[in-house]
Protein backbone atom coordinates (compact mmCIF):
# COMPACT_ATOMS: atom_id res chain seq x y z
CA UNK A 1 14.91 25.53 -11.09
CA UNK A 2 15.76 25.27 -7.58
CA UNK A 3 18.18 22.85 -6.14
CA UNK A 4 18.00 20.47 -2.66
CA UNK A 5 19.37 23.37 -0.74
CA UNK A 6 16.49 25.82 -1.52
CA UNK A 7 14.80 27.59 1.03
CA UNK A 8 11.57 26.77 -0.83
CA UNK A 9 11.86 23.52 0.50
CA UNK A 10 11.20 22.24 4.36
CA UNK A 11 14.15 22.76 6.67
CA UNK A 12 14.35 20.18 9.45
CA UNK A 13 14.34 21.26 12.96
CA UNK A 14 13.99 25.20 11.72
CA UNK A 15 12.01 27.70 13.32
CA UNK A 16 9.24 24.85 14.41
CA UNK A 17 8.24 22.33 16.77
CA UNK A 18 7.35 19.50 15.34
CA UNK A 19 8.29 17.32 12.08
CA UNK A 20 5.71 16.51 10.08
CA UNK A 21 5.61 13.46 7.59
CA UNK A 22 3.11 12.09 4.69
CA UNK A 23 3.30 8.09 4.04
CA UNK A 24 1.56 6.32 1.42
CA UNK A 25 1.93 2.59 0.62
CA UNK A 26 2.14 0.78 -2.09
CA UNK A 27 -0.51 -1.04 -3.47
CA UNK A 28 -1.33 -0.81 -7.44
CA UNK A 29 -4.55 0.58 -8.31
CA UNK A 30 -5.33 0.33 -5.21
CA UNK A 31 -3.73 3.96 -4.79
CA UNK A 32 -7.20 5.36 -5.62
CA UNK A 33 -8.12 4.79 -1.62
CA UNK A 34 -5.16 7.15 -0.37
CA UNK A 35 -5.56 9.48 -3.68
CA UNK A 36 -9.58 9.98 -1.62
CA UNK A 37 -7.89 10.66 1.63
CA UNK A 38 -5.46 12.88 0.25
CA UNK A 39 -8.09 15.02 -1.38
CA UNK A 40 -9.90 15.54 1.96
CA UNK A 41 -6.86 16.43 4.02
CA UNK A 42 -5.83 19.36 1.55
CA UNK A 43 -9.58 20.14 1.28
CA UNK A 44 -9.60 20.98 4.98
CA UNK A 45 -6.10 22.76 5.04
CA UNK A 46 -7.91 24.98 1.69
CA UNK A 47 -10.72 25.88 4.56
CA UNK A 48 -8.37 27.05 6.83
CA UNK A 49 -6.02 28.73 4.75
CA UNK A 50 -6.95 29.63 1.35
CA UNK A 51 -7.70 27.26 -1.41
CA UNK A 52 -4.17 28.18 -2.63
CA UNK A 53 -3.06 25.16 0.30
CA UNK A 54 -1.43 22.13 -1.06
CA UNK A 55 0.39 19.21 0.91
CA UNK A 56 3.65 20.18 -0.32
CA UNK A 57 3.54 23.45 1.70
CA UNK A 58 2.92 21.51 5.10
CA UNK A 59 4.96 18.32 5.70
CA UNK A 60 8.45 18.27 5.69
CA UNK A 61 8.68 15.02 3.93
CA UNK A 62 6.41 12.89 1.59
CA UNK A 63 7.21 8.88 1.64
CA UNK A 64 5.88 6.79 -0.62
CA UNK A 65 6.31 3.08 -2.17
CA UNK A 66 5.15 1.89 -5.72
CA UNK A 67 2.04 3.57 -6.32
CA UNK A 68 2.72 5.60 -3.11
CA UNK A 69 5.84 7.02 -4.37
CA UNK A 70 4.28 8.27 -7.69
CA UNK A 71 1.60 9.50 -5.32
CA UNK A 72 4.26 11.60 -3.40
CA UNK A 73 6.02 12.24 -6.33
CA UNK A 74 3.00 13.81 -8.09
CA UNK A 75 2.03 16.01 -5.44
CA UNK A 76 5.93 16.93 -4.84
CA UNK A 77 6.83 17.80 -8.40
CA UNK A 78 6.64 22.10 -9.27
CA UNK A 79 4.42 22.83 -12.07
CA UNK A 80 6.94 24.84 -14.38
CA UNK A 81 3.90 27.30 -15.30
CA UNK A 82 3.65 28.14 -11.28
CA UNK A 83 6.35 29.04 -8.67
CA UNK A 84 6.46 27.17 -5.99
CA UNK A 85 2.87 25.55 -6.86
CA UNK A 86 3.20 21.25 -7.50
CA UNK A 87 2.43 20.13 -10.70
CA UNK A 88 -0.89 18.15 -8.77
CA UNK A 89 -3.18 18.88 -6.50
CA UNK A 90 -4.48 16.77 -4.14
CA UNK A 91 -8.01 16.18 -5.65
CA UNK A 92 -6.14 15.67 -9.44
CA UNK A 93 -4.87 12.50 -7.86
CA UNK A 94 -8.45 9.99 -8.55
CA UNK A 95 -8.85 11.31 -12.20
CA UNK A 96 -5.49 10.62 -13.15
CA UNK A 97 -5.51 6.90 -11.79
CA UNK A 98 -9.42 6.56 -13.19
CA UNK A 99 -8.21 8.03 -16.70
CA UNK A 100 -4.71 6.17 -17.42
CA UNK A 101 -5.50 2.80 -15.35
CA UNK A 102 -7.39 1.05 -17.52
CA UNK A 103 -4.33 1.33 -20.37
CA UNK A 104 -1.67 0.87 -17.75
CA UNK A 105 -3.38 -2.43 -16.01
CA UNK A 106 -4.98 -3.28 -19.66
CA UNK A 107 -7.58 -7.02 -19.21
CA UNK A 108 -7.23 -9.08 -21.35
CA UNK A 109 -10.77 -10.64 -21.78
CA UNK A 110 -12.11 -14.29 -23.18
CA UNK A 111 -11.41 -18.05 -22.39
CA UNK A 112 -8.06 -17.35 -23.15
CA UNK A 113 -6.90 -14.66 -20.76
CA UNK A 114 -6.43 -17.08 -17.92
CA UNK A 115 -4.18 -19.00 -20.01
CA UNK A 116 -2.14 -16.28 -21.26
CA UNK A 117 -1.71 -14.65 -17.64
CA UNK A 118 0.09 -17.88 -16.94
CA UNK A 119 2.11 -18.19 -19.67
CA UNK A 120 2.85 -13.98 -18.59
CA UNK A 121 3.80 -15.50 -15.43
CA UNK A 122 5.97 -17.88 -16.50
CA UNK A 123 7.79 -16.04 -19.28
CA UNK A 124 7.75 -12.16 -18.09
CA UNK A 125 5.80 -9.60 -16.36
CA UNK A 126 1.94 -9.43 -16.66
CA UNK A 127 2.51 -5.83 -17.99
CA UNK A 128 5.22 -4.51 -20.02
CA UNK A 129 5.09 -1.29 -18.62
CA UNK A 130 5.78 0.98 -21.64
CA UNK A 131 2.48 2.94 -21.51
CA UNK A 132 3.44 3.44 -17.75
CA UNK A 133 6.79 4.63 -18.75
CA UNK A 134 5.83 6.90 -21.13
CA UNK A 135 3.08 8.60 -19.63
CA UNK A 136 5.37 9.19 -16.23
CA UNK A 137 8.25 10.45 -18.16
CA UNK A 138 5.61 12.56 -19.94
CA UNK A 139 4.21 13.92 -16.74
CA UNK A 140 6.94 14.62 -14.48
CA UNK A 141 9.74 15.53 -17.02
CA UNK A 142 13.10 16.15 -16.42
CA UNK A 143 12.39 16.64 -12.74
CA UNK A 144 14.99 15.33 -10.76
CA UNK A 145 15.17 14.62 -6.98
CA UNK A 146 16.68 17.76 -5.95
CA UNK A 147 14.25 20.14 -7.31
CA UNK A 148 11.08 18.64 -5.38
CA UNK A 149 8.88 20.92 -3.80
CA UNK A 150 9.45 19.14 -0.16
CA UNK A 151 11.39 16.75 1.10
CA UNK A 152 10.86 12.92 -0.51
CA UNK A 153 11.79 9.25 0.47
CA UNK A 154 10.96 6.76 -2.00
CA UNK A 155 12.40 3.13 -1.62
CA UNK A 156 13.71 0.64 -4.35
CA UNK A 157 15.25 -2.75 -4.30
CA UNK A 158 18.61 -3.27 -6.62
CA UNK A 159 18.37 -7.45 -7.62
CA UNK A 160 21.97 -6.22 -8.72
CA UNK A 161 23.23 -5.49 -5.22
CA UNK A 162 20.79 -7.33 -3.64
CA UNK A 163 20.18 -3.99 -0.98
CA UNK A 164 17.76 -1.61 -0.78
CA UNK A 165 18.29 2.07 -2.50
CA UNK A 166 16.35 4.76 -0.94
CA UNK A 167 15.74 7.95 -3.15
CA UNK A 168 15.88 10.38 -0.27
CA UNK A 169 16.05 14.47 -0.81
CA UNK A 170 18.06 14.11 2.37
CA UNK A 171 21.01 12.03 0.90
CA UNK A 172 21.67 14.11 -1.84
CA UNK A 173 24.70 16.45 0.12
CA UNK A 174 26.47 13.22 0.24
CA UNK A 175 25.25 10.82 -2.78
CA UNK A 176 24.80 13.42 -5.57
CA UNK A 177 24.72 10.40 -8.03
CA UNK A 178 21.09 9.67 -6.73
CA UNK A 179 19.51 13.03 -8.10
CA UNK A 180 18.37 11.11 -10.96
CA UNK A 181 15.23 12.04 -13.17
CA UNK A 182 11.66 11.94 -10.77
CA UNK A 183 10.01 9.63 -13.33
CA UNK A 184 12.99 6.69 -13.32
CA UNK A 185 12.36 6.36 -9.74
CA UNK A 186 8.45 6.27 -10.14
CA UNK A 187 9.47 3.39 -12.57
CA UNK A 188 11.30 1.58 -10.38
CA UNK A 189 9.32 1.86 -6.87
CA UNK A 190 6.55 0.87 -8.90
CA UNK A 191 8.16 -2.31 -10.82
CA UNK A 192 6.08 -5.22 -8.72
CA UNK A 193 7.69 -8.56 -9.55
CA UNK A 194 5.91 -10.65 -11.92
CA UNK A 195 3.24 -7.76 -13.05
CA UNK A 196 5.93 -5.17 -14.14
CA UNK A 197 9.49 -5.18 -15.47
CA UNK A 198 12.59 -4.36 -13.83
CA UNK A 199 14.19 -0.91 -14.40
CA UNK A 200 17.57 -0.09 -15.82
CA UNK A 201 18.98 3.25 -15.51
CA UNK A 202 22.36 5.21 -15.20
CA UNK A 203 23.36 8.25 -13.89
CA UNK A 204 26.14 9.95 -15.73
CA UNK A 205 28.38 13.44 -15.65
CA UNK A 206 29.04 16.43 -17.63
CA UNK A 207 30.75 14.32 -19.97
CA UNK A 208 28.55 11.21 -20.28
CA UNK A 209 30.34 8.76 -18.48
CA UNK A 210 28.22 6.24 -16.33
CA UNK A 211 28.84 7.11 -12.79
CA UNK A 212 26.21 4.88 -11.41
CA UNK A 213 23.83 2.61 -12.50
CA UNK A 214 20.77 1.47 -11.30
CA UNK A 215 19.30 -2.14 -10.92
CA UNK A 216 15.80 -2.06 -9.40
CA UNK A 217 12.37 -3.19 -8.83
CA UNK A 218 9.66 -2.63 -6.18
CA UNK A 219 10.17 -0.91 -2.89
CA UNK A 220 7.44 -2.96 -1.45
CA UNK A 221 10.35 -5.89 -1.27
CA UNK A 222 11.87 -2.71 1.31
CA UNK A 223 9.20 -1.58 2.90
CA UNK A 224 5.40 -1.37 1.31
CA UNK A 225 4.51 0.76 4.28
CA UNK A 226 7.59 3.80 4.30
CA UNK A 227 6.76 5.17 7.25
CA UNK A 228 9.98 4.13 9.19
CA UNK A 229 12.10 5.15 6.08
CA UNK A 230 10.97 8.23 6.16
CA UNK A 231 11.57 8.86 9.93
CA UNK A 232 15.17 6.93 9.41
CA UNK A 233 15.93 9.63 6.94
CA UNK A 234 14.62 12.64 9.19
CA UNK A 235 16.77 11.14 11.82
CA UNK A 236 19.76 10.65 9.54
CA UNK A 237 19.54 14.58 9.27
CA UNK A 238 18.90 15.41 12.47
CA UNK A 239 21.93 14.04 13.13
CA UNK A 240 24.10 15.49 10.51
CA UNK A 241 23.64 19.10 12.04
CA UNK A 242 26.38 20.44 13.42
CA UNK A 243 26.31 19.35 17.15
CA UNK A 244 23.02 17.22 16.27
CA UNK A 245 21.75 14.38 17.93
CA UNK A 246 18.71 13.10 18.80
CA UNK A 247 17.43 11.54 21.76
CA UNK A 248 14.41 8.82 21.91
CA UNK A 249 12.12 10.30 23.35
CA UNK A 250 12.17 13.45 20.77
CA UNK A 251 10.33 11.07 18.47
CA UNK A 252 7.21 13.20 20.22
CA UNK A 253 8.00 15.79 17.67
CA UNK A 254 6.92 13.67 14.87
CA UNK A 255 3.27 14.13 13.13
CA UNK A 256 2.74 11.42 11.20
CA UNK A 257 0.15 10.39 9.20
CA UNK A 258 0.15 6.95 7.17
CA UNK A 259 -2.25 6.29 5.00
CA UNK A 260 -3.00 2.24 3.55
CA UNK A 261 -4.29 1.02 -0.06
CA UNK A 262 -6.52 -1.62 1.69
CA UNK A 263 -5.88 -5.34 2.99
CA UNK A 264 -8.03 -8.27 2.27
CA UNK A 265 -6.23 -9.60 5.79
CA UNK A 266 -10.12 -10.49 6.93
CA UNK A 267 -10.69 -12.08 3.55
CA UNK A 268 -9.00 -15.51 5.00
CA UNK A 269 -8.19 -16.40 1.34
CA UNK A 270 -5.48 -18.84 2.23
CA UNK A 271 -5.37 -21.43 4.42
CA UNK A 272 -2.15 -23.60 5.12
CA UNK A 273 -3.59 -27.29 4.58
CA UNK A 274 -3.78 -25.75 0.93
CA UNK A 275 -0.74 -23.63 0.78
CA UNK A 276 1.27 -26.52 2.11
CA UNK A 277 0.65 -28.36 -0.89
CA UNK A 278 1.32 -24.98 -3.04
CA UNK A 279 4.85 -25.42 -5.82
CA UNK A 280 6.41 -22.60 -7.17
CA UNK A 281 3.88 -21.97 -9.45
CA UNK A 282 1.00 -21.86 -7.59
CA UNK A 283 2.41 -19.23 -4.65
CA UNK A 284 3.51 -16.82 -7.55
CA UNK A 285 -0.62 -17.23 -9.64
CA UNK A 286 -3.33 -18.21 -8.01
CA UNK A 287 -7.02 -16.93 -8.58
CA UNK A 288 -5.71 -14.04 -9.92
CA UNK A 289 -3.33 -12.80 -7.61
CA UNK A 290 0.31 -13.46 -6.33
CA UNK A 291 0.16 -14.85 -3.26
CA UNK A 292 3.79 -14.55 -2.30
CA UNK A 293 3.20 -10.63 -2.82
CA UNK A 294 0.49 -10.60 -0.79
CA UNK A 295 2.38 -12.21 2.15
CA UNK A 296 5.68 -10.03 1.93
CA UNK A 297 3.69 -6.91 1.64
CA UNK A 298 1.06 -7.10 4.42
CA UNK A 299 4.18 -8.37 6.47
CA UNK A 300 5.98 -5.35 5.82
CA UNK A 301 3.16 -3.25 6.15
CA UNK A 302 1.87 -4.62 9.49
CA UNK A 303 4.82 -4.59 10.98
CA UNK A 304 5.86 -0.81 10.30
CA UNK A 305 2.24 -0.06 11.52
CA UNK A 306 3.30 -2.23 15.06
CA UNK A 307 6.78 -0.71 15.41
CA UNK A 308 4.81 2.70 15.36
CA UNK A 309 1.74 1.85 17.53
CA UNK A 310 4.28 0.79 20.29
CA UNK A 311 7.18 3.48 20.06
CA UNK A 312 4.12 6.55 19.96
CA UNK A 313 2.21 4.38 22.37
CA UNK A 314 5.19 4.34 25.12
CA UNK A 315 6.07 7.86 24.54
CA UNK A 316 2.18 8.77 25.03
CA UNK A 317 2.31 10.51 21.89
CA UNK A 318 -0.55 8.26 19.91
CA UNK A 319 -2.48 11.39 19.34
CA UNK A 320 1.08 12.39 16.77
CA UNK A 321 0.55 9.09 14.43
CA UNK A 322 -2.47 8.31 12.22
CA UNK A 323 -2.53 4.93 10.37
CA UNK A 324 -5.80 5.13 7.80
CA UNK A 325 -6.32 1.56 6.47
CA UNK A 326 -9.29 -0.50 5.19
CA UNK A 327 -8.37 -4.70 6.19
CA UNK A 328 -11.76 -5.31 4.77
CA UNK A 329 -10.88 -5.54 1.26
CA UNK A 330 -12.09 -8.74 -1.02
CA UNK A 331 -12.67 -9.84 -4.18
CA UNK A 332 -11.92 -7.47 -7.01
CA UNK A 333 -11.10 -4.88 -4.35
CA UNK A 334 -7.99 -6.24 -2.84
CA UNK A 335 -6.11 -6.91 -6.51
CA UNK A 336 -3.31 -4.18 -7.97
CA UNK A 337 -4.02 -4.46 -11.26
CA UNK A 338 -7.91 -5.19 -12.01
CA UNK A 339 -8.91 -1.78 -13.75
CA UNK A 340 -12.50 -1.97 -14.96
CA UNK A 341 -14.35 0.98 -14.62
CA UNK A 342 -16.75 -1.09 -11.80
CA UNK A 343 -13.51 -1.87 -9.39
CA UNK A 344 -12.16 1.36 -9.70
CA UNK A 345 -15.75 3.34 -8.77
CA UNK A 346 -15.62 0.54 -6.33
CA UNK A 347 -12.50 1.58 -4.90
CA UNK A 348 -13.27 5.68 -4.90
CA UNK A 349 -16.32 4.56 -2.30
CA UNK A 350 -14.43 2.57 -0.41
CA UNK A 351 -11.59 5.89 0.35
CA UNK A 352 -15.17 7.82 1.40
CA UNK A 353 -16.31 5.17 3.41
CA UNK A 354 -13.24 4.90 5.07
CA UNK A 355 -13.42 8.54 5.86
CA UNK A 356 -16.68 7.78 8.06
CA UNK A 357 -14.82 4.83 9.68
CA UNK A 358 -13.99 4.99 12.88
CA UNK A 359 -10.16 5.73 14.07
CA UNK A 360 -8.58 2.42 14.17
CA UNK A 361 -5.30 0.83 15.66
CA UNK A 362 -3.78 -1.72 15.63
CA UNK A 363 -4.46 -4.36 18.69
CA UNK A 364 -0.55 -5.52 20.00
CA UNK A 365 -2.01 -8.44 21.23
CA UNK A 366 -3.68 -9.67 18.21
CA UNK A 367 -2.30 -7.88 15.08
CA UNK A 368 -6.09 -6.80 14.26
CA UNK A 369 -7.01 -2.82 13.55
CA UNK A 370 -9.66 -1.53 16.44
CA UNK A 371 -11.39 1.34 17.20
CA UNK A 372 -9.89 3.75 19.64
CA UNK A 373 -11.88 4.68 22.35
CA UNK A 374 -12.49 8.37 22.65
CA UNK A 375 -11.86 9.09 19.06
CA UNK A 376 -14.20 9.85 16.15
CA UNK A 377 -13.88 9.26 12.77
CA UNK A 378 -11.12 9.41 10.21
CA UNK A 379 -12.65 12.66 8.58
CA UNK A 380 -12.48 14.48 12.37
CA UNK A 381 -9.17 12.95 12.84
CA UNK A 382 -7.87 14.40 9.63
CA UNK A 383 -9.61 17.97 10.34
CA UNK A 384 -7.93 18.01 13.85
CA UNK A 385 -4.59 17.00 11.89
CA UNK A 386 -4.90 19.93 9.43
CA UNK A 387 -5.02 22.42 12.40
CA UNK A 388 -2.17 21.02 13.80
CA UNK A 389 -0.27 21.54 10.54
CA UNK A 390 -1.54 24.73 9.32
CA UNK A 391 -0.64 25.97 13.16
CA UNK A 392 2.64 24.32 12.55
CA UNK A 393 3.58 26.36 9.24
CA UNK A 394 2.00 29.22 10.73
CA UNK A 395 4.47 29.47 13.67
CA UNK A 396 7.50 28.79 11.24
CA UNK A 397 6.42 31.73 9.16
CA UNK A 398 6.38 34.13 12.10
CA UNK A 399 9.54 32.64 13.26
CA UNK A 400 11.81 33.05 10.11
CA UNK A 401 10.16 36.76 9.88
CA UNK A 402 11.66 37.53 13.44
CA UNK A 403 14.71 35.96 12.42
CA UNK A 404 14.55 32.69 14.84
């Protein structure tokens, strides 16, 4: 298997013009909306060139967080029966959520499930996570960071450390210890307080000895939207080369496109004359959800989204960044963990409405997703996208034949 330093992978700032980056957030079950999305964008790079065309072979880096960074790490992972080929397509993404959700998120049903979801939430995690363990370490195998496909980012939190650790292809030259197994870090971007366990891991030598160890849950407490960790990380590299640097305003070079798991933002579930009277109890279950979680990670979200809209915006380069999101969600719609087969049908239709959505971004001014004048739909924005990036890997494939 190839290592970090293959030439199968994406090489930064070689033999092309721009960077090109793939961001998913976190979001539970929710993942179904991006896993639509997904599907359509390698759809239209199979129309273009060959229905050989997966992701992998056109962005230099994937990002994702929670069910993001399985997302990534799905599509990233080589299928050991095919060189060079991931172990997922793009359109394998739905079935796989549709088919394991319902054991992963199991419902408990009857007067009593209420009750017990409290007691859960006072006593552990809603979930205990060992199907979800299993069937990752059954999917992605031995895998480990270095022998990706392309170029990942995946964020964690370590309650040990109390700092974020960022599974990045990039550090690996100088933090070998993090080329640990694909499916621990799946585990632990994915390990939402209060609905799934912590995960402890090590990483050891030749010889067995524990040469790190790993304390983690959720990298939606670091960043539920990973768009600016994986530009950080790009940047990081950039700047490693010998005599690199990088200078603000080449931030045109990025493509980036970001794509949501839904908000229920216009919902207006809470309202402070209730919160204010809220213990510690109440902000971590109420009606079903966490609200605390929902605060931190539309936060986080929104406010990777505004960094972006203003830094592309002031280097009139807004036609370079895509943000796909849905703040429409309610109900059943906007939980992580509700599985039935209703919610999740529910969800696939609201990724292909959201395709026949309008472009939106967000308004500085008022935090609230618009449409952009002069631009279609998501669908024709994505189309326009996968010209851009099957021109891109074109040009790097005549460059590295004329030795560039």
């Amino acid at each position: 298997m190839e290592n970090s330093t293959s030439s199968s992978k994406n090489q930064l700032g070689n033999c092309g013009n721009i960077i090109t980056v793939l961001s998913i957030d976190g979001g539970g079950i929710r993942g179904i909306i991006p896993g639509v999305i997904l599907a359509y964008l390698e759809s239209q790079l199979q129309e273009i060139d060959g229905e050989d065309a997966r992701l992998s072979d056109y962005f230099d880096v994937f990002a994702g967080t929670s069910t993001g960074g399985i997302i990534a790490s799905m599509l990233a992972t080589p299928d050991p029966k095919a060189k060079n080929r991931p172990l997922f397509a793009a359109k394998d993404i739905v079935p796989f959520y549709l088919e394991y959700c319902p054991t992963i998120f199991y419902q408990r049903r009857g007067m009593f499930a209420a009750f017990t979801n409290i007691v859960k939430a006072l006593t552990g995690s809603k979930y205990d996570g060992k199907y979800l363990h299993e069937l990752l370490r059954n999917t992605l195998g031995g895998i480990t960071l270095s022998q990706t496909l392309t170029n990942i980012a995946i964020p964690t939190f370590d309650v040990k450390k109390l700092q974020p650790t960022i599974f990045s292809s990039y550090q690996l030259a100088t933090e070998p210890a993090l080329d640990v197994p694909i499916s621990d870090i799946c585990i632990a971007t994915s390990a939402a307080p209060t609905f799934l366990p912590a995960h402890y891991f090590t990483k050891q030598d030749e010889q067995g000895k524990v040469i790190k160890e790993f304390n983690l849950i959720d990298g939606a407490v670091v960043a539920n939207n990973p768009t600016l960790v994986a530009m950080r990380e790009v940047t990081k590299q950039l700047l490693r080369k010998p005599g690199g640097k990088i200078n603000p305003l080449d931030y045109d070079r990025f493509l980036v496109i970001s794509i949501g798991t839904g908000s229920k933002r216009s919902e207006h579930k809470y309202d402070a004359r209730v919160v204010a009277k809220w213990g510690g109890l109440t902000w971590l279950f109420n009606s079903g959800s966490v609200p605390i979680i929902d605060c931190f990670n539309e936060a986080n979200s929104d406010m990777v989204d505004y960094h972006n809209c203003v830094v592309f915006s002031a280097l009139h380069s807004q036609d370079n960044y895509l943000r796909i999101q849905d703040d429409t969600l309610c109900g059943d719609l906007a939980s992580i963990d509700i599985s039935t087969k209703e919610n999740m049908d529910n969800l696939v239709k609201v990724g292909e409405q959201l395709l026949k959505k309008r472009v939106t971004r967000v308004n500085l001014d008022t935090g609230l997703y618009e449409p952009v004048q002069n631009k279609g739909t998501n669908e024709q924005e994505l189309k326009r996208f996968a010209k851009l990036l099957s021109a891109e890997r074109k040009l790097r494939k005549s460059n590295t034949q004329d030795g560039k």
